[in-house]
PDB file of N, CA and C in Angstrom:
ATOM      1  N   UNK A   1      36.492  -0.122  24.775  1.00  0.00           N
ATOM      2  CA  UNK A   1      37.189  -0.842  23.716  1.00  0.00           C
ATOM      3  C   UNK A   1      38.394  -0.044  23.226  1.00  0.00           C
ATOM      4  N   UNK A   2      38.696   1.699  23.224  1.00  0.00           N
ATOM      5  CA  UNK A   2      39.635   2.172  23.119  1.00  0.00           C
ATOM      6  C   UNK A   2      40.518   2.425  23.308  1.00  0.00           C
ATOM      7  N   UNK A   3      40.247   2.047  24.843  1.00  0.00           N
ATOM      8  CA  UNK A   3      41.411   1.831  25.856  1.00  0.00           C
ATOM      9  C   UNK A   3      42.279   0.499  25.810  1.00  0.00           C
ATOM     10  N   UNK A   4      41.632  -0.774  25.275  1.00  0.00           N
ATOM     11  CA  UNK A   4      42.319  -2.031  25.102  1.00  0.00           C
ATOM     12  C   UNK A   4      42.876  -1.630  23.916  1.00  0.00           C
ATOM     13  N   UNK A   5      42.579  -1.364  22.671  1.00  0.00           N
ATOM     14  CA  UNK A   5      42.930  -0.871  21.538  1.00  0.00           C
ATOM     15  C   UNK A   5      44.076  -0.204  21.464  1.00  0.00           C
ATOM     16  N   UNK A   6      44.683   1.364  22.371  1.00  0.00           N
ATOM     17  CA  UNK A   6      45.145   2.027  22.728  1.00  0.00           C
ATOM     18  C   UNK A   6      46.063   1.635  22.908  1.00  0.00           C
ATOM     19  N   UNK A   7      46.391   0.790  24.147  1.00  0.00           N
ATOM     20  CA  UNK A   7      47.045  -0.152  25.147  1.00  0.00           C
ATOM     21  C   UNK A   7      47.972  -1.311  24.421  1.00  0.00           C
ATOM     22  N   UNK A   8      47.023  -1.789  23.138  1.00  0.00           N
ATOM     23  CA  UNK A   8      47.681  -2.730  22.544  1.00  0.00           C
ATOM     24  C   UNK A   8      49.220  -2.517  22.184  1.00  0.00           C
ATOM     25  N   UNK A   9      50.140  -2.985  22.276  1.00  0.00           N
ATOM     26  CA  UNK A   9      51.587  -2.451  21.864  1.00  0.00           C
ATOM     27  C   UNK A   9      51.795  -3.160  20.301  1.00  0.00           C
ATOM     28  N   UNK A  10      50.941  -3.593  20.158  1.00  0.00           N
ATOM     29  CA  UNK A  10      50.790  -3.903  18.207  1.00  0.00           C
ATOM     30  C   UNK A  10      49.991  -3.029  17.364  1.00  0.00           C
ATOM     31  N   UNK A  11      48.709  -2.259  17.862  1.00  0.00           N
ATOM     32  CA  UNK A  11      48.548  -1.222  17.517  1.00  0.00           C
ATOM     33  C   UNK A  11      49.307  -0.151  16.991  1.00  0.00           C
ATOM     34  N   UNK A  12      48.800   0.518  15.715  1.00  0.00           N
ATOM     35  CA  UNK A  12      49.923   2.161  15.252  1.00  0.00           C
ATOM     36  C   UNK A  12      48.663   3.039  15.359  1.00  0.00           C
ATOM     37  N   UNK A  13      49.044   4.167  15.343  1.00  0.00           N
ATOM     38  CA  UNK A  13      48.358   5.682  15.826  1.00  0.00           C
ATOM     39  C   UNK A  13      47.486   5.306  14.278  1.00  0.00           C
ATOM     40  N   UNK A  14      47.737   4.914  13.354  1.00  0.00           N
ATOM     41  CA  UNK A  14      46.528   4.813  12.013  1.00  0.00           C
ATOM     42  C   UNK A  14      45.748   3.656  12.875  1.00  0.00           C
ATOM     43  N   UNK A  15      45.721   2.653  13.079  1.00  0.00           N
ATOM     44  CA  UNK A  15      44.982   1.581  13.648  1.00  0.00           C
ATOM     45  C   UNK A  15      43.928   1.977  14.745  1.00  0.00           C
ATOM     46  N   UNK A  16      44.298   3.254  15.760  1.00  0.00           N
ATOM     47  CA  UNK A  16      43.245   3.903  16.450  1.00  0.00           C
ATOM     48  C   UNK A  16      42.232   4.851  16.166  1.00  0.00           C
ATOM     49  N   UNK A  17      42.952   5.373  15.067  1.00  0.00           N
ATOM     50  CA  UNK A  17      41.938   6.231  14.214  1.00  0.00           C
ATOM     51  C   UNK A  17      40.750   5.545  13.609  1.00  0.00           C
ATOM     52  N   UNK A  18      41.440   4.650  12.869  1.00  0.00           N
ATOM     53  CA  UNK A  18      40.473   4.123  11.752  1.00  0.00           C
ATOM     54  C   UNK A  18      39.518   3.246  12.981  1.00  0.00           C
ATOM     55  N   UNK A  19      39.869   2.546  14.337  1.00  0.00           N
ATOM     56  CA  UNK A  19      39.019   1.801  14.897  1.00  0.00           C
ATOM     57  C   UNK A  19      37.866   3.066  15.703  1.00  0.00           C
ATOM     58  N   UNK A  20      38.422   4.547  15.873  1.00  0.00           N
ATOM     59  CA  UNK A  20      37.630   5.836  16.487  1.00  0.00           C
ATOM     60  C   UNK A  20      36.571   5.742  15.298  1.00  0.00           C
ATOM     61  N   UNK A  21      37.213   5.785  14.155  1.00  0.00           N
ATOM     62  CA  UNK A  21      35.757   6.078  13.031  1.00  0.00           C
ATOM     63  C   UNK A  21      34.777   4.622  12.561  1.00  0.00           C
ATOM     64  N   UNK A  22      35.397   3.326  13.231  1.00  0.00           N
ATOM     65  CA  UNK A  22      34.157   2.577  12.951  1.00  0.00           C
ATOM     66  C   UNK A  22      33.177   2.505  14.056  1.00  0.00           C
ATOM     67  N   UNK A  23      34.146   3.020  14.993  1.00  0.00           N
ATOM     68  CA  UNK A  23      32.705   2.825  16.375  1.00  0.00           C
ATOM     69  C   UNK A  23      32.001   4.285  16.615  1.00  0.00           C
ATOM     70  N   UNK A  24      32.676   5.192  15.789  1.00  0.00           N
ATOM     71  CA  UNK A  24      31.687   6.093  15.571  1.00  0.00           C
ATOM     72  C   UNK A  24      30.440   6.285  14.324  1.00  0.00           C
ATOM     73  N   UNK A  25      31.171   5.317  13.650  1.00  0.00           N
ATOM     74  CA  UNK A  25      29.775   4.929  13.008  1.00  0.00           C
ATOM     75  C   UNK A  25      28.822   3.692  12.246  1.00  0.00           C
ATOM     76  N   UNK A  26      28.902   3.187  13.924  1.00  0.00           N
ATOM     77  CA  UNK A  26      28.205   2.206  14.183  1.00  0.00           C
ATOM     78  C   UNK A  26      26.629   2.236  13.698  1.00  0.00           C
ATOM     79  N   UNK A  27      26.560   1.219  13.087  1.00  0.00           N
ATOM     80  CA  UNK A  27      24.834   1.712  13.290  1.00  0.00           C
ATOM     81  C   UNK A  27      24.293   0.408  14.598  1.00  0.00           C
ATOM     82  N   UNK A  28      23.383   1.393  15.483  1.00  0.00           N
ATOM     83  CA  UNK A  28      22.763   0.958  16.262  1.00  0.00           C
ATOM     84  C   UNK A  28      21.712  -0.434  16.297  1.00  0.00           C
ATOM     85  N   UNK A  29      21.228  -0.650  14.866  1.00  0.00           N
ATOM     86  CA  UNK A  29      19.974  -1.416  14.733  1.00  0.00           C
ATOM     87  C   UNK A  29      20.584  -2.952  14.477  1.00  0.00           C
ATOM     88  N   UNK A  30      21.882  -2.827  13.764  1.00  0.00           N
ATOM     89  CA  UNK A  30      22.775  -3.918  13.150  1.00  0.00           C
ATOM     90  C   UNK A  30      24.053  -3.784  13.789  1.00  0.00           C
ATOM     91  N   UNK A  31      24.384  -3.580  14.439  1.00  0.00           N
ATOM     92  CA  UNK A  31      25.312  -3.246  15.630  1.00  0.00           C
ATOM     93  C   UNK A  31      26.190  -3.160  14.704  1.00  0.00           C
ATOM     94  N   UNK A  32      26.913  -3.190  13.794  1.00  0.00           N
ATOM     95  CA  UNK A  32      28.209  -3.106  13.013  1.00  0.00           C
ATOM     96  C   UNK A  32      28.508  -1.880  12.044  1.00  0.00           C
ATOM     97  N   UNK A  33      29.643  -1.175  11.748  1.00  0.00           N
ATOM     98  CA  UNK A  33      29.690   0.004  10.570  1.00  0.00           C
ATOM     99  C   UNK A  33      29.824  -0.633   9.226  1.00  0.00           C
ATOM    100  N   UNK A  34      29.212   0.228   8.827  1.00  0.00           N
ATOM    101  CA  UNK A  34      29.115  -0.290   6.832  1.00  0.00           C
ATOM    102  C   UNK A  34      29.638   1.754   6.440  1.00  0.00           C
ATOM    103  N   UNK A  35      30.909   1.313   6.304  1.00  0.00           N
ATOM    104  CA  UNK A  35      31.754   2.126   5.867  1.00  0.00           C
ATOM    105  C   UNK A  35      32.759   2.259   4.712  1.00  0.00           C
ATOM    106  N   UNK A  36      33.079   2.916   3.507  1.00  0.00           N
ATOM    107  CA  UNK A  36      33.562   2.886   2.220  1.00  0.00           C
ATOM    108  C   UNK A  36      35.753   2.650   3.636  1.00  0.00           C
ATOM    109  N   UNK A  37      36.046   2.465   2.385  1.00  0.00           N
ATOM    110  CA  UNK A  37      37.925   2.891   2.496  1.00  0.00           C
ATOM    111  C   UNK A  37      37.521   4.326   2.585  1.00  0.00           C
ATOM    112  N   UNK A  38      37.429   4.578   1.455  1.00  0.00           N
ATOM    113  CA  UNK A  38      37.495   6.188   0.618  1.00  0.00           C
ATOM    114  C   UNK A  38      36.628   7.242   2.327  1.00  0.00           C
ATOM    115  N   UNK A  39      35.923   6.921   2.649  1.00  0.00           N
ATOM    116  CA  UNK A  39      35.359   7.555   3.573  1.00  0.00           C
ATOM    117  C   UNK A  39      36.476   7.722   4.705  1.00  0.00           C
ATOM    118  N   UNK A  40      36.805   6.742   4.788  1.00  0.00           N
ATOM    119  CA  UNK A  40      37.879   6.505   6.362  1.00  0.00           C
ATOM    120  C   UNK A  40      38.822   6.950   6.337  1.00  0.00           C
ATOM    121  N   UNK A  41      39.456   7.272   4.850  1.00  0.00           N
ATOM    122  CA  UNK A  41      40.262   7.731   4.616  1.00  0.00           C
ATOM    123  C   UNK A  41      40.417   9.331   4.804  1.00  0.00           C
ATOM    124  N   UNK A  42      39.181   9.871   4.533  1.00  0.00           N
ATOM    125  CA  UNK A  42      38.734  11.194   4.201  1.00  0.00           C
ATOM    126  C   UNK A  42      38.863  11.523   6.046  1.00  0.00           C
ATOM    127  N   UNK A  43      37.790  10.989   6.720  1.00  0.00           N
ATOM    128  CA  UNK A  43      37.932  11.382   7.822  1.00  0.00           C
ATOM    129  C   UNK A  43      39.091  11.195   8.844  1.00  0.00           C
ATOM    130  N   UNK A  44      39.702  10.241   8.447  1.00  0.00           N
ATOM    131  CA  UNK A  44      41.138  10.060   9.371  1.00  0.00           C
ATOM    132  C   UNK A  44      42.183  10.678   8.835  1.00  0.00           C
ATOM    133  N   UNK A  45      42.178  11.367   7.900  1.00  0.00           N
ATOM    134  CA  UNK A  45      43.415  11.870   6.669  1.00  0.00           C
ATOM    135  C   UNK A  45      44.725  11.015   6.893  1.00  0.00           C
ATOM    136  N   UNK A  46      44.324   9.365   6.851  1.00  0.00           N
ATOM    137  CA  UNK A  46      45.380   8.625   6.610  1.00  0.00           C
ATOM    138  C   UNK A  46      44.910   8.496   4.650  1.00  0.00           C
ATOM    139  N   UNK A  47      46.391   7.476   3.820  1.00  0.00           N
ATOM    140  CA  UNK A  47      46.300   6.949   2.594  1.00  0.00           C
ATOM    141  C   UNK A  47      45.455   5.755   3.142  1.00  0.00           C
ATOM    142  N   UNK A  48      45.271   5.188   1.373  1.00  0.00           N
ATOM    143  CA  UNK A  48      44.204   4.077   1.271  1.00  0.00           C
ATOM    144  C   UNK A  48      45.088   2.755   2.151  1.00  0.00           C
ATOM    145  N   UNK A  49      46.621   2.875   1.438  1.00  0.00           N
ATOM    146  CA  UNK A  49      47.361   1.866   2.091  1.00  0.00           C
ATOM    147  C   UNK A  49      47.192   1.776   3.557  1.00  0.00           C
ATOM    148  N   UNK A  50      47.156   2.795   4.308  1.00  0.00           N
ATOM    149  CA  UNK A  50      47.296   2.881   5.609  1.00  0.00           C
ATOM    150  C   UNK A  50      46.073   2.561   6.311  1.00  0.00           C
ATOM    151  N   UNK A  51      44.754   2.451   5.498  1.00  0.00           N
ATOM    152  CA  UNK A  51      43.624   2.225   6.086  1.00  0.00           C
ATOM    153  C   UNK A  51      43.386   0.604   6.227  1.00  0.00           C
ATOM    154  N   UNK A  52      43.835   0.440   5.056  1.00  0.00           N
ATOM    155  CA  UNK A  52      43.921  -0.749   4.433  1.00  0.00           C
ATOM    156  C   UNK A  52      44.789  -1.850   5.405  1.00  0.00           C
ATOM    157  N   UNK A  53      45.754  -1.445   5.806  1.00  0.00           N
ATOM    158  CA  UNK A  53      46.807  -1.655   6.987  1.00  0.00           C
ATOM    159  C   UNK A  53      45.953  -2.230   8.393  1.00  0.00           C
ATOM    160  N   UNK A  54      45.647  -1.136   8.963  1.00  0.00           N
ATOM    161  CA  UNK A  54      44.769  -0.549   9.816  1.00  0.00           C
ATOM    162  C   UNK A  54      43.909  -1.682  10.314  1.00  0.00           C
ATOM    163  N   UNK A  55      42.536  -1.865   9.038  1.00  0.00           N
ATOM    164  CA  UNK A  55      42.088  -2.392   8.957  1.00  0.00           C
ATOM    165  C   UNK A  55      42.063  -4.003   9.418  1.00  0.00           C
ATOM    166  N   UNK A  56      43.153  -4.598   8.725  1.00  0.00           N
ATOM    167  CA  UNK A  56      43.951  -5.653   8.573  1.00  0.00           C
ATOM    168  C   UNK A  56      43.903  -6.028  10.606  1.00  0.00           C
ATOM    169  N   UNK A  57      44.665  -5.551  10.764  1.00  0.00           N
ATOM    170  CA  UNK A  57      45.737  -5.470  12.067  1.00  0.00           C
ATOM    171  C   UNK A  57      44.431  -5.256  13.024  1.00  0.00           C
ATOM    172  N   UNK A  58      43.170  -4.446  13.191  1.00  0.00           N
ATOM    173  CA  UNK A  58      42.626  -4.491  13.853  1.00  0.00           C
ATOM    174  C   UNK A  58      41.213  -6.191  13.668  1.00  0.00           C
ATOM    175  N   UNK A  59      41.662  -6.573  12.676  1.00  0.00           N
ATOM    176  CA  UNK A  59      40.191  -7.498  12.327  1.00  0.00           C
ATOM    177  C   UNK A  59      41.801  -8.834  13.150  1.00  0.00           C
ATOM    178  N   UNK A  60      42.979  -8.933  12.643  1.00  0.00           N
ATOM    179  CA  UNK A  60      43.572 -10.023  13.152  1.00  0.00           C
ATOM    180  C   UNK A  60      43.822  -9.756  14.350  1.00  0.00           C
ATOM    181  N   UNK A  61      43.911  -8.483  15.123  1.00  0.00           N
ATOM    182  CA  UNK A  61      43.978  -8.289  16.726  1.00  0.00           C
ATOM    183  C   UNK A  61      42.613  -9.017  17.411  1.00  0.00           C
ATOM    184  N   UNK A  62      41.866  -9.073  16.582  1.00  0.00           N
ATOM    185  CA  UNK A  62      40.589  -9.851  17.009  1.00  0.00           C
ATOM    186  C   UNK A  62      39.290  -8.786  17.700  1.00  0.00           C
ATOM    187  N   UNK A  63      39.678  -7.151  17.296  1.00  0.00           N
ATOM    188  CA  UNK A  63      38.723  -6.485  17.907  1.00  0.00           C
ATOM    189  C   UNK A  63      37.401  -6.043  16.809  1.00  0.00           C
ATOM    190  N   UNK A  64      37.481  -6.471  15.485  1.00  0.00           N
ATOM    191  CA  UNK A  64      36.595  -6.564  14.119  1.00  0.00           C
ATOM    192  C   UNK A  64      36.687  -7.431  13.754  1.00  0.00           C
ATOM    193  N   UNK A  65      35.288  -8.076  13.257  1.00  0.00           N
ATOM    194  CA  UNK A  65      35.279  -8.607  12.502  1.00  0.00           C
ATOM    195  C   UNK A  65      34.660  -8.148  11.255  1.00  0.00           C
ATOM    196  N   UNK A  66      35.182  -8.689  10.341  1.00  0.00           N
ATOM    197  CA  UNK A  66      34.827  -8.622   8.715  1.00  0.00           C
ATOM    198  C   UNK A  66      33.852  -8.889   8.259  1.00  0.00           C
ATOM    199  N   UNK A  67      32.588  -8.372   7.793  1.00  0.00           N
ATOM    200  CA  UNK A  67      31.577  -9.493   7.210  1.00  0.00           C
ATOM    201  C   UNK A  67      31.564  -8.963   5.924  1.00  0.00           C
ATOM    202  N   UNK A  68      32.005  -9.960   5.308  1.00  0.00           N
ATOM    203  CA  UNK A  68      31.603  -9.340   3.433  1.00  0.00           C
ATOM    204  C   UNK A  68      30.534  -9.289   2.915  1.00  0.00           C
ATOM    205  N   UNK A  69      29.962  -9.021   1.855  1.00  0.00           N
ATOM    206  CA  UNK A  69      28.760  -8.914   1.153  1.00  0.00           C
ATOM    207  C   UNK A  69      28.497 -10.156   0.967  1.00  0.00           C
ATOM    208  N   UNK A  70      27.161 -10.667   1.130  1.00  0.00           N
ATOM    209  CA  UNK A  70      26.142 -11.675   0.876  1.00  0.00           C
ATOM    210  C   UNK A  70      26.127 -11.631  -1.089  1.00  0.00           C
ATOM    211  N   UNK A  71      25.841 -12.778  -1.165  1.00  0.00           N
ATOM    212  CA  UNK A  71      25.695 -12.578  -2.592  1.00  0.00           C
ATOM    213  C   UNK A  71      24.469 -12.147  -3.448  1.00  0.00           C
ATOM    214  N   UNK A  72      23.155 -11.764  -2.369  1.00  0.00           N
ATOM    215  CA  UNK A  72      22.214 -10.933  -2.247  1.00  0.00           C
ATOM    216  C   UNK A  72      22.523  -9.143  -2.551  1.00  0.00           C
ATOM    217  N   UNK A  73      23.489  -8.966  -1.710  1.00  0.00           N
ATOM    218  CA  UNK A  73      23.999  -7.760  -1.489  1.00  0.00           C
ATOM    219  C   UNK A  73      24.618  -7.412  -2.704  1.00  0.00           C
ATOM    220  N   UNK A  74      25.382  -8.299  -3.163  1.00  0.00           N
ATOM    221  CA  UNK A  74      26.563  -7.851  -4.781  1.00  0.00           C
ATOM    222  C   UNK A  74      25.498  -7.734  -5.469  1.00  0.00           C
ATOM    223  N   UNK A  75      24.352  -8.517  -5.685  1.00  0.00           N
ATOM    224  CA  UNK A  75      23.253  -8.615  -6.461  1.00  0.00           C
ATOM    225  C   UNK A  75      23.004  -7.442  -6.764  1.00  0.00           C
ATOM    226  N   UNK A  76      22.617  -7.061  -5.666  1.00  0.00           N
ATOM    227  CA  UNK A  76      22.535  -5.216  -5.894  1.00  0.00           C
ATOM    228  C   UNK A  76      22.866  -4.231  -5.690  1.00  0.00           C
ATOM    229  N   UNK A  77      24.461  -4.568  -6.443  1.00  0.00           N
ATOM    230  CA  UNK A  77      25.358  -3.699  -6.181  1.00  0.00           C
ATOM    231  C   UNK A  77      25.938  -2.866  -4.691  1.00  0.00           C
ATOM    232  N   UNK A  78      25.495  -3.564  -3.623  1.00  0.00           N
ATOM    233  CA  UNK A  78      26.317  -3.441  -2.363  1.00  0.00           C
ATOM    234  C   UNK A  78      27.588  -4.164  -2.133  1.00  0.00           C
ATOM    235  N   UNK A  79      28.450  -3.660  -2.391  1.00  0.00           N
ATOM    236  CA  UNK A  79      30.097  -4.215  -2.390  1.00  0.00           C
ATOM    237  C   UNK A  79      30.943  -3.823  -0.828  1.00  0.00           C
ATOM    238  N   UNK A  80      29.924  -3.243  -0.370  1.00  0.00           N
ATOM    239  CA  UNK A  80      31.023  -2.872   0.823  1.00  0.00           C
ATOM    240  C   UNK A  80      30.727  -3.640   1.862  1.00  0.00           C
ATOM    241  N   UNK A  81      32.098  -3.720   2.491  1.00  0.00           N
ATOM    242  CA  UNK A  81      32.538  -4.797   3.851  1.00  0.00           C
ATOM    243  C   UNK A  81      31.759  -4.207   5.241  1.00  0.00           C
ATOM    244  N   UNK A  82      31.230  -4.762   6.079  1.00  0.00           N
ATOM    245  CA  UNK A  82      30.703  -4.183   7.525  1.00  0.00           C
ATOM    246  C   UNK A  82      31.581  -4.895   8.203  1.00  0.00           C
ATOM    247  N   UNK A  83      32.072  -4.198   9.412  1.00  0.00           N
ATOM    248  CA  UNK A  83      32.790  -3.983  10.675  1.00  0.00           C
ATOM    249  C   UNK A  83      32.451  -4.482  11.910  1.00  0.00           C
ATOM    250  N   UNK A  84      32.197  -5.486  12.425  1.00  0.00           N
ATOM    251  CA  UNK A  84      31.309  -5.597  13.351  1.00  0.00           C
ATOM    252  C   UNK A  84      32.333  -5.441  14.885  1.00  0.00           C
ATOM    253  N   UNK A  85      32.632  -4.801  15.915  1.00  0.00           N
ATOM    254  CA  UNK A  85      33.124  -4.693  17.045  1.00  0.00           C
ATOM    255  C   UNK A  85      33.021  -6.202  17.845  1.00  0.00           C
ATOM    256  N   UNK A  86      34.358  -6.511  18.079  1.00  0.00           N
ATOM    257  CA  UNK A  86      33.976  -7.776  18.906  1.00  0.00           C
ATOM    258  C   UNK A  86      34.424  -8.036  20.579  1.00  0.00           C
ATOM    259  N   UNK A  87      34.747  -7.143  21.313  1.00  0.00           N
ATOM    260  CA  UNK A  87      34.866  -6.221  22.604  1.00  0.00           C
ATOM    261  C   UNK A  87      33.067  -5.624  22.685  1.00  0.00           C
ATOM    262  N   UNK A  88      32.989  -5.761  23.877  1.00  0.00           N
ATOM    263  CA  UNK A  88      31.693  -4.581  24.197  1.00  0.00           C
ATOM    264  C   UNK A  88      32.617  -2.837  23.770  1.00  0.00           C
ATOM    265  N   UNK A  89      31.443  -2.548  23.647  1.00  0.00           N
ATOM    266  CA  UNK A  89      31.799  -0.750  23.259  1.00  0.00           C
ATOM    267  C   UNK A  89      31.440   0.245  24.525  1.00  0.00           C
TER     268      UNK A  89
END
């Protein structure tokens, strides 16, 4: 998937990073990452804007998808977005 990613000529060098740190932390059981900004940020030492960017550009390239919180989830206080890979990995 990094190599299509890579390859993409709409892709930016923030857009490969931030897609290196969701498929590195994937969880296995739910196939998708449940990852903060603030985290991605930390580990890619891009800004929030740039993750935020990133983000964007890789869910409309069509290689993430977005799943927001259930209204189960806000219930109890789980606010964060999961990542789900939509390429095999």
């Amino acid at each position: 998937m990094m190599r299509v990613i890579a390859n993409d000529q709409n892709m930016r060098s923030a857009d490969i990073a931030v897609a290196n740190v969701l498929l590195a932390s994937l969880d296995p059981g739910r196939g998708d990452a449940q990852i903060s900004h603030p985290e991605i940020c930390r580990r890619t030492g891009l800004s929030l804007g740039k993750v935020r960017g990133a983000l964007r550009r890789l869910a409309a390239g069509g290689y993430f998808a977005v799943i927001e919180p259930s209204g189960r989830d806000l219930y109890y206080g789980d606010h964060a977005r999961r990542y789900r890979p939509q390429l095999e990995v």
